[in-house]
N, C-alpha and C. Protein backbone atom coordinates (compact mmCIF):
# COMPACT_ATOMS: atom_id res chain seq x y z
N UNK A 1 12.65 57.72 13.53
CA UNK A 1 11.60 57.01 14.26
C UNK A 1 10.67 56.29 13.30
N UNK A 2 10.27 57.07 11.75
CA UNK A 2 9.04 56.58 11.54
C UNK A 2 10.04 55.51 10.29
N UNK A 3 11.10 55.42 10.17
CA UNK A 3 12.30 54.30 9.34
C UNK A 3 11.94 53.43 10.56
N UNK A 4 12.26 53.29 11.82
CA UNK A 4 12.28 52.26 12.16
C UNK A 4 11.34 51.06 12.82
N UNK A 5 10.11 52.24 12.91
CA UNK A 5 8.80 51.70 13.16
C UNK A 5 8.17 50.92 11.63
N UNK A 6 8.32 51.74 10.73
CA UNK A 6 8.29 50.63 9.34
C UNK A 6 9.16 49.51 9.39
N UNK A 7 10.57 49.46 9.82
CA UNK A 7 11.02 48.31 9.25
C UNK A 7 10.92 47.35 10.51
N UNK A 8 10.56 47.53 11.76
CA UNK A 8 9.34 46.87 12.73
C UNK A 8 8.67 46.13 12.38
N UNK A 9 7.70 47.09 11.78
CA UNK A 9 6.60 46.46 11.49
C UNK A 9 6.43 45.33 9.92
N UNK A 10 7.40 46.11 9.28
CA UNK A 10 7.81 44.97 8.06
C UNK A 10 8.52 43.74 8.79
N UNK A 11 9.16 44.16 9.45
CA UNK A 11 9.70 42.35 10.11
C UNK A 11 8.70 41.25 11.12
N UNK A 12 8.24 42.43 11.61
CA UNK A 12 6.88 41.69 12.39
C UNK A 12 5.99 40.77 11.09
N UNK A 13 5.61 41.65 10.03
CA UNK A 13 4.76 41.26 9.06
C UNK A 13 6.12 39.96 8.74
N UNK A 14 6.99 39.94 8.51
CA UNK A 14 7.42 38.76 7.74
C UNK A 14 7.61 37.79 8.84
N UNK A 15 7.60 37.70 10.27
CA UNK A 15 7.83 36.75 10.78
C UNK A 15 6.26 36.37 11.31
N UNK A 16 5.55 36.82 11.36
CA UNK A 16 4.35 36.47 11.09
C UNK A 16 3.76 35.47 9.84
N UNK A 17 4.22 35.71 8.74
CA UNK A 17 4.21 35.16 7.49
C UNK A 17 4.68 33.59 8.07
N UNK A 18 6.43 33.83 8.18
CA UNK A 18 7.06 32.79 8.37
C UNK A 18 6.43 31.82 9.19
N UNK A 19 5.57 31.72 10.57
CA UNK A 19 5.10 31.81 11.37
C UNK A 19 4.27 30.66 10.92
N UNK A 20 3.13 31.61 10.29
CA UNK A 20 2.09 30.64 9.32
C UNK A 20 2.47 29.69 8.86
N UNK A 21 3.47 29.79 7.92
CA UNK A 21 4.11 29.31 7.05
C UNK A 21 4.56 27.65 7.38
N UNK A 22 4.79 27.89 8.76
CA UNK A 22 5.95 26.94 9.62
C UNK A 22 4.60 26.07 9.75
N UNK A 23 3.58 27.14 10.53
CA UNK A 23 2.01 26.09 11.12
C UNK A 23 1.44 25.12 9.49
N UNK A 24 1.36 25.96 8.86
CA UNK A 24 1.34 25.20 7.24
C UNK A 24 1.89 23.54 7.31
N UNK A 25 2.89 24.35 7.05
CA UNK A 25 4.04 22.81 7.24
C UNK A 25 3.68 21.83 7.67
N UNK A 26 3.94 22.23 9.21
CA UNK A 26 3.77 21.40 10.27
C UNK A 26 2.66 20.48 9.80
N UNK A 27 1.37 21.19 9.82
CA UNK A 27 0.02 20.53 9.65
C UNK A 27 0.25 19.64 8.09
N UNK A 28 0.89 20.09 6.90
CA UNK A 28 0.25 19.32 6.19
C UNK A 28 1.35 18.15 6.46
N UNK A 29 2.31 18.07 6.90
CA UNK A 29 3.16 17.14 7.52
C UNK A 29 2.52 15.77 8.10
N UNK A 30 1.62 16.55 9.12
CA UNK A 30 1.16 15.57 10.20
C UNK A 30 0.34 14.99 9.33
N UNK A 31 -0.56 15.83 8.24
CA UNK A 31 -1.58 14.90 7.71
C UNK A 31 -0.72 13.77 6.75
N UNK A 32 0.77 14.23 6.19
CA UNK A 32 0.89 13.03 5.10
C UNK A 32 1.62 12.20 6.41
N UNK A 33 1.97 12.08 7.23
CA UNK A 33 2.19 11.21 8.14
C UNK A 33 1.25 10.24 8.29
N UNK A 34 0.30 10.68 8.89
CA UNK A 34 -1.41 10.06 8.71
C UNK A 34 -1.67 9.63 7.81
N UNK A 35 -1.35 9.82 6.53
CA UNK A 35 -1.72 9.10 5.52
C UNK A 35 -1.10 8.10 4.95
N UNK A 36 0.38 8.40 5.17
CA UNK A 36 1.24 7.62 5.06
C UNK A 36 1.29 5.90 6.08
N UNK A 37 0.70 6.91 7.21
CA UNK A 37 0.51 5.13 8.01
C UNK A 37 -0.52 4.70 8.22
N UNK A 38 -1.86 5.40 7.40
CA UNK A 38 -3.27 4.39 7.01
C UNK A 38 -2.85 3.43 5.97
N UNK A 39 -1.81 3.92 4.76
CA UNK A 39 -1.88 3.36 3.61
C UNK A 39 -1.10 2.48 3.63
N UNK A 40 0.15 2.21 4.53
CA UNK A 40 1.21 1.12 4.94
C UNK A 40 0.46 -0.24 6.04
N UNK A 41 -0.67 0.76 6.76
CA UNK A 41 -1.56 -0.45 7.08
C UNK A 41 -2.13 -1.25 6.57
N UNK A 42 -2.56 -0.28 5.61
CA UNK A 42 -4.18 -1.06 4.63
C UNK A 42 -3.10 -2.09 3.53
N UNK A 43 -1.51 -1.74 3.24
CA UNK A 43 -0.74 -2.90 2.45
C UNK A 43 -0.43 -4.03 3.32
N UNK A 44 -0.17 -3.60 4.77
CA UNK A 44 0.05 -4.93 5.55
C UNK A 44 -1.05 -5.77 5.88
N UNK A 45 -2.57 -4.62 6.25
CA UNK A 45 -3.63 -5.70 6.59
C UNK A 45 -3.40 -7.20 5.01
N UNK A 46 -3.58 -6.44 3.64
CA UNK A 46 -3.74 -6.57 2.51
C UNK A 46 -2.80 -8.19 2.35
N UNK A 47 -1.63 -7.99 2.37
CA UNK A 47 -0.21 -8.91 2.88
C UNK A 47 -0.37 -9.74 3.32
N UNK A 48 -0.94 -9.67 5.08
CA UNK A 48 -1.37 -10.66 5.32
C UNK A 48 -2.27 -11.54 5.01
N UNK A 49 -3.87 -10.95 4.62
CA UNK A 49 -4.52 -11.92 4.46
C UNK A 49 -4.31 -12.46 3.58
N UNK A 50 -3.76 -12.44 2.34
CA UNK A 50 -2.85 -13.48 1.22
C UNK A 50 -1.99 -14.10 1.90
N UNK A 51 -0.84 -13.99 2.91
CA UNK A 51 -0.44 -14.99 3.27
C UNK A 51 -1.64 -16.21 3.97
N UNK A 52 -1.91 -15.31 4.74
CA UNK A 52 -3.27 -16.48 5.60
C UNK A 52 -3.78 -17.22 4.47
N UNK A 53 -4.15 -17.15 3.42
CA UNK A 53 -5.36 -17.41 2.60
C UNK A 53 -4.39 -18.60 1.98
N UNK A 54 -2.93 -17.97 1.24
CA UNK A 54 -1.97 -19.09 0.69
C UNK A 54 -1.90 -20.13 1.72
N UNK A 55 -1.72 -20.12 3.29
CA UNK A 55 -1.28 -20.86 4.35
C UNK A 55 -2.55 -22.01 3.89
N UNK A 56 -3.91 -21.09 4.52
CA UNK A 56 -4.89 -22.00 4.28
C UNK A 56 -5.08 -22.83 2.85
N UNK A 57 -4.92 -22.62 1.57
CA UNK A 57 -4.52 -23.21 0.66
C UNK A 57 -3.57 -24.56 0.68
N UNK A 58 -2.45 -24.37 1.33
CA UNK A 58 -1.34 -25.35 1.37
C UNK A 58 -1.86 -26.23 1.91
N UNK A 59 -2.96 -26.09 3.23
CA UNK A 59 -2.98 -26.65 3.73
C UNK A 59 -3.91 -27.94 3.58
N UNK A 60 -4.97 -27.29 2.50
CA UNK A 60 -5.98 -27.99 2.19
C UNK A 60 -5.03 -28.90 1.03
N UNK A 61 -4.39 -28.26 0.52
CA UNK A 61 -3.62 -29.15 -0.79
C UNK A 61 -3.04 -30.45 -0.06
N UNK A 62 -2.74 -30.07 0.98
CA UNK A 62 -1.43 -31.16 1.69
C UNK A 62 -2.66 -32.15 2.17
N UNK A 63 -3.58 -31.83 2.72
CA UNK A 63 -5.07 -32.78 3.42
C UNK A 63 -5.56 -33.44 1.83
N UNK A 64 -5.57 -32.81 0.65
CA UNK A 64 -5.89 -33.25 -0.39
C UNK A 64 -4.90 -34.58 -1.33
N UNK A 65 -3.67 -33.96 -1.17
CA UNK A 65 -2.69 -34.96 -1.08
C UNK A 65 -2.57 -36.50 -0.57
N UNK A 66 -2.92 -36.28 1.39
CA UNK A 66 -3.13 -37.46 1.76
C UNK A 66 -4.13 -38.09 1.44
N UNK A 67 -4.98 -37.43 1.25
CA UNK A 67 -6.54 -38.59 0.72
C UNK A 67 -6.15 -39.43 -0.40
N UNK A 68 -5.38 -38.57 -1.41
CA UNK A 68 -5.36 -39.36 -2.31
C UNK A 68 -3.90 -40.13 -2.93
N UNK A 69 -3.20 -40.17 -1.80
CA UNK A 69 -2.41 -41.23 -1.19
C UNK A 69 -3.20 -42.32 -0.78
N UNK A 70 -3.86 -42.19 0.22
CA UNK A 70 -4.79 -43.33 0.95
C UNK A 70 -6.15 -44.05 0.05
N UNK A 71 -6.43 -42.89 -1.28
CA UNK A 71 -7.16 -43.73 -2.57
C UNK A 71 -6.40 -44.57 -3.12
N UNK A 72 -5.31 -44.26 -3.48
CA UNK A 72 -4.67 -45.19 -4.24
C UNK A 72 -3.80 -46.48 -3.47
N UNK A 73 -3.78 -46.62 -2.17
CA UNK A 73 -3.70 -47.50 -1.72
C UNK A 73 -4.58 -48.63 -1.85
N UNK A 74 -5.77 -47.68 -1.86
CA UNK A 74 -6.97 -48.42 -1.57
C UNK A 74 -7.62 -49.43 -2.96
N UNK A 75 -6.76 -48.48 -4.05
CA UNK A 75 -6.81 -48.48 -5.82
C UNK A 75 -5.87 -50.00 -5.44
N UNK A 76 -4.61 -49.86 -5.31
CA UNK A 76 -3.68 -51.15 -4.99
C UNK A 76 -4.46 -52.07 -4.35
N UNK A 77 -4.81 -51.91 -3.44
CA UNK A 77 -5.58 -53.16 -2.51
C UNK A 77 -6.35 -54.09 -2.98
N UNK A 78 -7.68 -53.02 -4.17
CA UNK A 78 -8.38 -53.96 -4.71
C UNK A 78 -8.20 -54.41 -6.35
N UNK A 79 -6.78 -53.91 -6.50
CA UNK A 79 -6.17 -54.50 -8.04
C UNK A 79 -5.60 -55.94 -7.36
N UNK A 80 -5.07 -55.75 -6.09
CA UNK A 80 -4.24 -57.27 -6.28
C UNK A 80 -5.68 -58.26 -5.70
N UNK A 81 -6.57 -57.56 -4.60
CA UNK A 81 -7.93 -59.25 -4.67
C UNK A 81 -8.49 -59.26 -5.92
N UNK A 82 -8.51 -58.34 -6.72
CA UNK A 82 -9.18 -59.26 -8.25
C UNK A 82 -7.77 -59.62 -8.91
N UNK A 83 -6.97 -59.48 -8.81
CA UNK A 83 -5.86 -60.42 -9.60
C UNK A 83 -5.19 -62.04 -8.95
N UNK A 84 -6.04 -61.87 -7.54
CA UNK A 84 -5.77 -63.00 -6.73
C UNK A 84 -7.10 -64.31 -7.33
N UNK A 85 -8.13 -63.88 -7.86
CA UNK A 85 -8.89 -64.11 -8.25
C UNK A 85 -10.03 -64.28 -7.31
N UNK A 86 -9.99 -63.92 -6.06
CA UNK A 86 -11.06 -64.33 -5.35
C UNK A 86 -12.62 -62.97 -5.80
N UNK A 87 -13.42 -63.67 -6.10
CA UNK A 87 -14.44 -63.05 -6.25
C UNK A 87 -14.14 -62.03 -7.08
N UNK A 88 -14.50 -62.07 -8.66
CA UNK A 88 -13.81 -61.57 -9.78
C UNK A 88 -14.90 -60.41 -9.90
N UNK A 89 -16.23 -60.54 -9.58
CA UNK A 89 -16.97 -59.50 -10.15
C UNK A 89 -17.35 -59.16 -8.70
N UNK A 90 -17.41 -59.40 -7.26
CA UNK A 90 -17.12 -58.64 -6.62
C UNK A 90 -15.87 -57.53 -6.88
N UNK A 91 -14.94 -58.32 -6.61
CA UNK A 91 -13.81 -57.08 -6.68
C UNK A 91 -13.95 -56.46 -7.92
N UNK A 92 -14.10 -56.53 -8.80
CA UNK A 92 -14.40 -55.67 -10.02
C UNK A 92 -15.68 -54.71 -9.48
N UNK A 93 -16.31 -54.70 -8.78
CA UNK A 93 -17.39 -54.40 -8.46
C UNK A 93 -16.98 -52.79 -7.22
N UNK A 94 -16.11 -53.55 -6.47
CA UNK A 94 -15.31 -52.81 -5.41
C UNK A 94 -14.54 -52.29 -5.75
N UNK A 95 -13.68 -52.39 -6.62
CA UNK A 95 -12.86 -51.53 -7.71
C UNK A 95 -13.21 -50.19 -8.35
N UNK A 96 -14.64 -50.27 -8.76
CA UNK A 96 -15.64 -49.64 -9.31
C UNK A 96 -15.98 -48.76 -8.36
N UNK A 97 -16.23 -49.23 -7.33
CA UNK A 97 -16.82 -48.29 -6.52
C UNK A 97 -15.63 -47.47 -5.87
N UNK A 98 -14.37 -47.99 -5.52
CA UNK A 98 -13.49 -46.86 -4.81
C UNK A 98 -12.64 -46.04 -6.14
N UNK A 99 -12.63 -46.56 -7.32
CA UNK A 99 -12.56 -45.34 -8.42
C UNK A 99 -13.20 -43.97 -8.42
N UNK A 100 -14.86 -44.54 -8.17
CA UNK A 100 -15.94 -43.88 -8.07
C UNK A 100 -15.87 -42.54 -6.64
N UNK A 101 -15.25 -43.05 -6.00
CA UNK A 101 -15.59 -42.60 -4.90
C UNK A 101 -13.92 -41.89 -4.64
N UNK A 102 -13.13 -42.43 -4.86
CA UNK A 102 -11.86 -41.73 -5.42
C UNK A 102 -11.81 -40.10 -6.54
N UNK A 103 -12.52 -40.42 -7.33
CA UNK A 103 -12.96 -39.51 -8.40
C UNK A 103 -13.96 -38.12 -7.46
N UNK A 104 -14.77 -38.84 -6.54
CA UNK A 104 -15.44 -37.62 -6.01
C UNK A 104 -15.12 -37.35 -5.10
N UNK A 105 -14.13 -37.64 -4.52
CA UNK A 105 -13.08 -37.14 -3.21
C UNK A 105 -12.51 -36.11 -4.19
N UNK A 106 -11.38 -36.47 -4.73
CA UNK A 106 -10.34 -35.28 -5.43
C UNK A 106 -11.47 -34.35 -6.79
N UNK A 107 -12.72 -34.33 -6.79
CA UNK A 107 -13.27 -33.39 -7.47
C UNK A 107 -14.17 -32.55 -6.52
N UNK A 108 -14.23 -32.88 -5.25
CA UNK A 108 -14.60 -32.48 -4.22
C UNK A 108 -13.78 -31.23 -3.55
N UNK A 109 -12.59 -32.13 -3.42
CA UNK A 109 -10.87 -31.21 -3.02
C UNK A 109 -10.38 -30.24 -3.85
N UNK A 110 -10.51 -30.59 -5.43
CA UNK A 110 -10.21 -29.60 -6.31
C UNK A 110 -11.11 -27.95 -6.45
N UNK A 111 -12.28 -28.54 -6.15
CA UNK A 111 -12.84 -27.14 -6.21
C UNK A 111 -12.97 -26.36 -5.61
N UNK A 112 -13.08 -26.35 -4.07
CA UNK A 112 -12.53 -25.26 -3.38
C UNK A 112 -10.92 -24.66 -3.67
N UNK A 113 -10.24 -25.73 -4.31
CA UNK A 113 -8.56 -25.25 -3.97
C UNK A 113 -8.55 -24.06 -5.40
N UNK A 114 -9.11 -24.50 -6.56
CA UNK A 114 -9.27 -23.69 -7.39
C UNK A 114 -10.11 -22.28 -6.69
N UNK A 115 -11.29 -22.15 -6.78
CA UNK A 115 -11.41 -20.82 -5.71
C UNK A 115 -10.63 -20.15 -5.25
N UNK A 116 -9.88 -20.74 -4.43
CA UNK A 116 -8.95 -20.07 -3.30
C UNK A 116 -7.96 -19.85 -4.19
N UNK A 117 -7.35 -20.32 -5.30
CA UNK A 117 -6.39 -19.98 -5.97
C UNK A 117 -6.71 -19.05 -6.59
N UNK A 118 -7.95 -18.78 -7.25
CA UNK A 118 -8.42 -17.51 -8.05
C UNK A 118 -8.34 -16.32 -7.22
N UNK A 119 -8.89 -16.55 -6.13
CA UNK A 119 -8.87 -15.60 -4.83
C UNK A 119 -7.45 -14.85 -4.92
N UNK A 120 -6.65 -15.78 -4.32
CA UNK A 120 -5.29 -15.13 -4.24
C UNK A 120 -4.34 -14.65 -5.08
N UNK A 121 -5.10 -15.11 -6.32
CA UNK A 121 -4.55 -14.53 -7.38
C UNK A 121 -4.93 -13.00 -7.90
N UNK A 122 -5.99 -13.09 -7.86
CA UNK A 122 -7.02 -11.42 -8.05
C UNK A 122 -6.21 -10.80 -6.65
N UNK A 123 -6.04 -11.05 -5.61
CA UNK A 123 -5.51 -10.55 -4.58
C UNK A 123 -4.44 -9.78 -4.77
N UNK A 124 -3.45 -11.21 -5.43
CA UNK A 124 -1.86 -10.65 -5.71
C UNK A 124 -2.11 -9.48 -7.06
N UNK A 125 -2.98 -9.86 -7.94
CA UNK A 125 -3.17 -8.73 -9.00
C UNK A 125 -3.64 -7.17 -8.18
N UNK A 126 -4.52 -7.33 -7.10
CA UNK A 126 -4.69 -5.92 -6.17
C UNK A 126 -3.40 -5.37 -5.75
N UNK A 127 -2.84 -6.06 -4.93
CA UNK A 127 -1.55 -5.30 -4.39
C UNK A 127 -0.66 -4.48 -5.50
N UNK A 128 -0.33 -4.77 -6.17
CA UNK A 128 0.73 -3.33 -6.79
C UNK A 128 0.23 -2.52 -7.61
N UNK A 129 -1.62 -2.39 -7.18
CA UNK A 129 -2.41 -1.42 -7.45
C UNK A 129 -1.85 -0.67 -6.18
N UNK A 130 -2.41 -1.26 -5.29
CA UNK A 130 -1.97 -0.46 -4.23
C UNK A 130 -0.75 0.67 -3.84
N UNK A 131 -0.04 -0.53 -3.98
CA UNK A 131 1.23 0.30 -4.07
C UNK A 131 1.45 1.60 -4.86
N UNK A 132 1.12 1.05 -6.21
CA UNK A 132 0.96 2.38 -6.94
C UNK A 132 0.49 3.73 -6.26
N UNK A 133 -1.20 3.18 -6.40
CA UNK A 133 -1.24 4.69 -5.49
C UNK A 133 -0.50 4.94 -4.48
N UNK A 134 0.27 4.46 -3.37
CA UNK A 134 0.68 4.97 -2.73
C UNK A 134 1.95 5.88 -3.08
N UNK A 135 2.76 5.05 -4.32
CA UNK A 135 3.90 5.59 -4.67
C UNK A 135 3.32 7.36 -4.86
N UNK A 136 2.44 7.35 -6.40
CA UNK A 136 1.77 8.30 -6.74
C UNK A 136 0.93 9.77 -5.94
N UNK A 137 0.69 9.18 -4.85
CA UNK A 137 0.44 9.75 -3.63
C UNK A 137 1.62 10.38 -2.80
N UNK A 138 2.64 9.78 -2.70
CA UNK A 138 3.50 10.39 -2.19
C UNK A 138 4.61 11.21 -3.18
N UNK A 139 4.19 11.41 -4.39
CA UNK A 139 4.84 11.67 -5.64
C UNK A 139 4.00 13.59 -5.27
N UNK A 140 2.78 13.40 -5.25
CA UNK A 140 1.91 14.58 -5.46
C UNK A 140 1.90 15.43 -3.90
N UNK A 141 2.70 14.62 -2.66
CA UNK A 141 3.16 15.16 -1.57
C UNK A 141 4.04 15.74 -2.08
N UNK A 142 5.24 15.62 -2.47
CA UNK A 142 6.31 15.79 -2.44
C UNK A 142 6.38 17.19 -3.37
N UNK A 143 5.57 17.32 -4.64
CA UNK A 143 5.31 18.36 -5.07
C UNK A 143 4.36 19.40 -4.52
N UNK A 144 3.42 19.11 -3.97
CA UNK A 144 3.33 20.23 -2.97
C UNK A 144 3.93 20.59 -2.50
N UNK A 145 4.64 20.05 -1.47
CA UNK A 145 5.92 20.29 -0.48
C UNK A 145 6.72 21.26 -1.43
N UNK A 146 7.54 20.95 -2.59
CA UNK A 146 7.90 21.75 -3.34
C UNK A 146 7.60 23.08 -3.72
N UNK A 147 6.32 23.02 -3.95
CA UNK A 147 5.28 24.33 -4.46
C UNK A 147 5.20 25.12 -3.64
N UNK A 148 5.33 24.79 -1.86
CA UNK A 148 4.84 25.30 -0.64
C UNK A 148 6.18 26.36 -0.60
N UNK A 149 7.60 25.47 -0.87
CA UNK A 149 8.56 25.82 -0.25
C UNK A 149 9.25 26.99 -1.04
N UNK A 150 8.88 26.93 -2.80
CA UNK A 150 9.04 27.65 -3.74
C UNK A 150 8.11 28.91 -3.46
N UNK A 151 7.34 28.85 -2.77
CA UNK A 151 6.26 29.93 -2.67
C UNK A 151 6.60 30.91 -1.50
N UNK A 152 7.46 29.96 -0.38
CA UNK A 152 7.96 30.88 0.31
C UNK A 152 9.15 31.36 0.59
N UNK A 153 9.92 31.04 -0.83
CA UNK A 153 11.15 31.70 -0.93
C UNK A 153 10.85 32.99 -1.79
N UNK A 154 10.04 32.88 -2.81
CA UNK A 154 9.59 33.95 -3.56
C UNK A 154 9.12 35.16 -2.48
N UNK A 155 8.17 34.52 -1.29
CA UNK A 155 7.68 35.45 -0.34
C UNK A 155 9.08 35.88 0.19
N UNK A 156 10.02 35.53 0.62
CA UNK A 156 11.13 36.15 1.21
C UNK A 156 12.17 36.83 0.38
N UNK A 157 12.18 36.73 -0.96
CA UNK A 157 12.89 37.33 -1.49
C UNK A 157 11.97 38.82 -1.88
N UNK A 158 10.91 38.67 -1.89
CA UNK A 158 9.69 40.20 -2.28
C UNK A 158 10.45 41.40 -0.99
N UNK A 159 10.49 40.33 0.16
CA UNK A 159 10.20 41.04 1.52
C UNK A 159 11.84 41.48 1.46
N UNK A 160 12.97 41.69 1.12
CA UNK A 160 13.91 41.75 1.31
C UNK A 160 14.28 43.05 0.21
N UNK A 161 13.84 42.58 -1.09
CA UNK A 161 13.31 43.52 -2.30
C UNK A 161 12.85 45.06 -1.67
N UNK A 162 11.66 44.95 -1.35
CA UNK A 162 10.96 46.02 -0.36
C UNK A 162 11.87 46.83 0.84
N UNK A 163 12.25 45.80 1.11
CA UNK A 163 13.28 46.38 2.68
C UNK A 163 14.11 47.18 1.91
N UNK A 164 15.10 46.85 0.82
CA UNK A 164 16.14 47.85 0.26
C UNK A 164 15.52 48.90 -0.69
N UNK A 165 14.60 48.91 -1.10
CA UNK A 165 13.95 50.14 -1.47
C UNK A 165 13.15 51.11 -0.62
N UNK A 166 12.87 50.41 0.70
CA UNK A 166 12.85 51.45 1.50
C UNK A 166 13.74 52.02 2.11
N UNK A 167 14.51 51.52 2.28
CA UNK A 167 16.29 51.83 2.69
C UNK A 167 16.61 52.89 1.73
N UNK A 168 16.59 52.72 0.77
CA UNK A 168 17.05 53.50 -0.72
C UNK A 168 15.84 54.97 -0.45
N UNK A 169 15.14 54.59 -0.48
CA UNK A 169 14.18 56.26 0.06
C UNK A 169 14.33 56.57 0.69
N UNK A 170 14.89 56.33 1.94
CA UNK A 170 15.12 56.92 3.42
C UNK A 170 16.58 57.58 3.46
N UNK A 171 17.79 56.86 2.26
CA UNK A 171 18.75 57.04 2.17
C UNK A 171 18.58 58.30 1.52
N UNK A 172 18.25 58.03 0.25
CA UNK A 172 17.83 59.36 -1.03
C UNK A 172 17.15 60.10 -0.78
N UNK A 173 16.35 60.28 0.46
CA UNK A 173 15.25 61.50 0.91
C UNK A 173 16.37 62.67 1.72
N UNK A 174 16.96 62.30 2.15
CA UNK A 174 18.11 63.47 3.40
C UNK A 174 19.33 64.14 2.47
N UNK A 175 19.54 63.26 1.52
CA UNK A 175 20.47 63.62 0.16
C UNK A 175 19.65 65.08 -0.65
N UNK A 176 18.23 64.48 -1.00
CA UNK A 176 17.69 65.49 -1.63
C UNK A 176 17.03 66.72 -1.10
N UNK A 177 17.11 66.27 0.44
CA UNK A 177 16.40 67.51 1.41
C UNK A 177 17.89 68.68 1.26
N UNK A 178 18.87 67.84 1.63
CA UNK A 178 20.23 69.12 1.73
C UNK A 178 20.14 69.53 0.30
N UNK A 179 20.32 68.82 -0.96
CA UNK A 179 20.59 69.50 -1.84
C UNK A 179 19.95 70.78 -2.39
């Protein structure tokens, strides 16, 4: 009776253990789950707004482009009336001025596009920070996980240890009572 109420209660005690063990799990599970899909967010929010930001870039480049398509038309236009000769220091004059005004269009255009290029550049230099930690993060999961699982094989091999040495006294106690 009192062999089998011990090894009862030793199995109770280990599935109890196990028990925990499992709730352990479970929970730190759910949390690297959770963490795992804040940090796949925070790379996609991240993703996108560099694409957005490149989009908006292109786009200003391409608007920057046509302007200065339509300067240098405008550059052509007034090279051939002063080579026509009509009104030599007018058109030299008008020449002057859409150079002028050519020059502060595309230094106008250039400097936001620079910005935005620095932007997205420091951007693209952030991301495989990111990543990193995440790799690294899921590097120091994974060894826990390890540590957790190593910890409770050691616990099950103690508990099994114990069981046959109580076996072994219960065996060797009725041996030494007859003898």
């Amino acid at each position: 009776q009192h062999k089998t109420d011990t090894q009862n209660h030793l199995q109770q005690k280990q599935e109890d253990a196990f028990e925990k063990m499992s709730e352990q799990l479970k929970a730190q599970e759910d949390w690297q789950q959770k963490e795992k899909q804040y940090l796949e967010q925070q790379y996609s929010n991240l993703l996108a707004e560099v694409h957005a930001r490149a989009e908006e870039g292109e786009e200003r480049a391409q608007n920057t482009r046509q302007k200065l398509c339509d300067l240098e038309q405008i550059c052509k236009e007034v090279v051939r009336e002063y080579n026509s000769g009509r009104n030599p220091l007018s058109g030299a004059h008008k020449e002057r001025s859409s150079l002028l005004a050519a020059c502060a269009l595309l230094s106008g255009a250039l400097g936001p596009l620079c910005g935005r290029l620095c932007a997205a550049s420091s951007l693209r230099d952030l991301l495989p920070g990111q990543v990193n930690l995440h790799q690294l993060e899921n590097q120091q999961i994974r060894s826990l996980l390890y540590a957790l699982l190593t910890k409770v094989a050691n616990h099950e091999g103690e508990a099994r240890l114990r069981q046959r040495r109580a076996k072994y006294l219960v065996d060797v106690f009725p041996r030494a009572g007859i003898a």
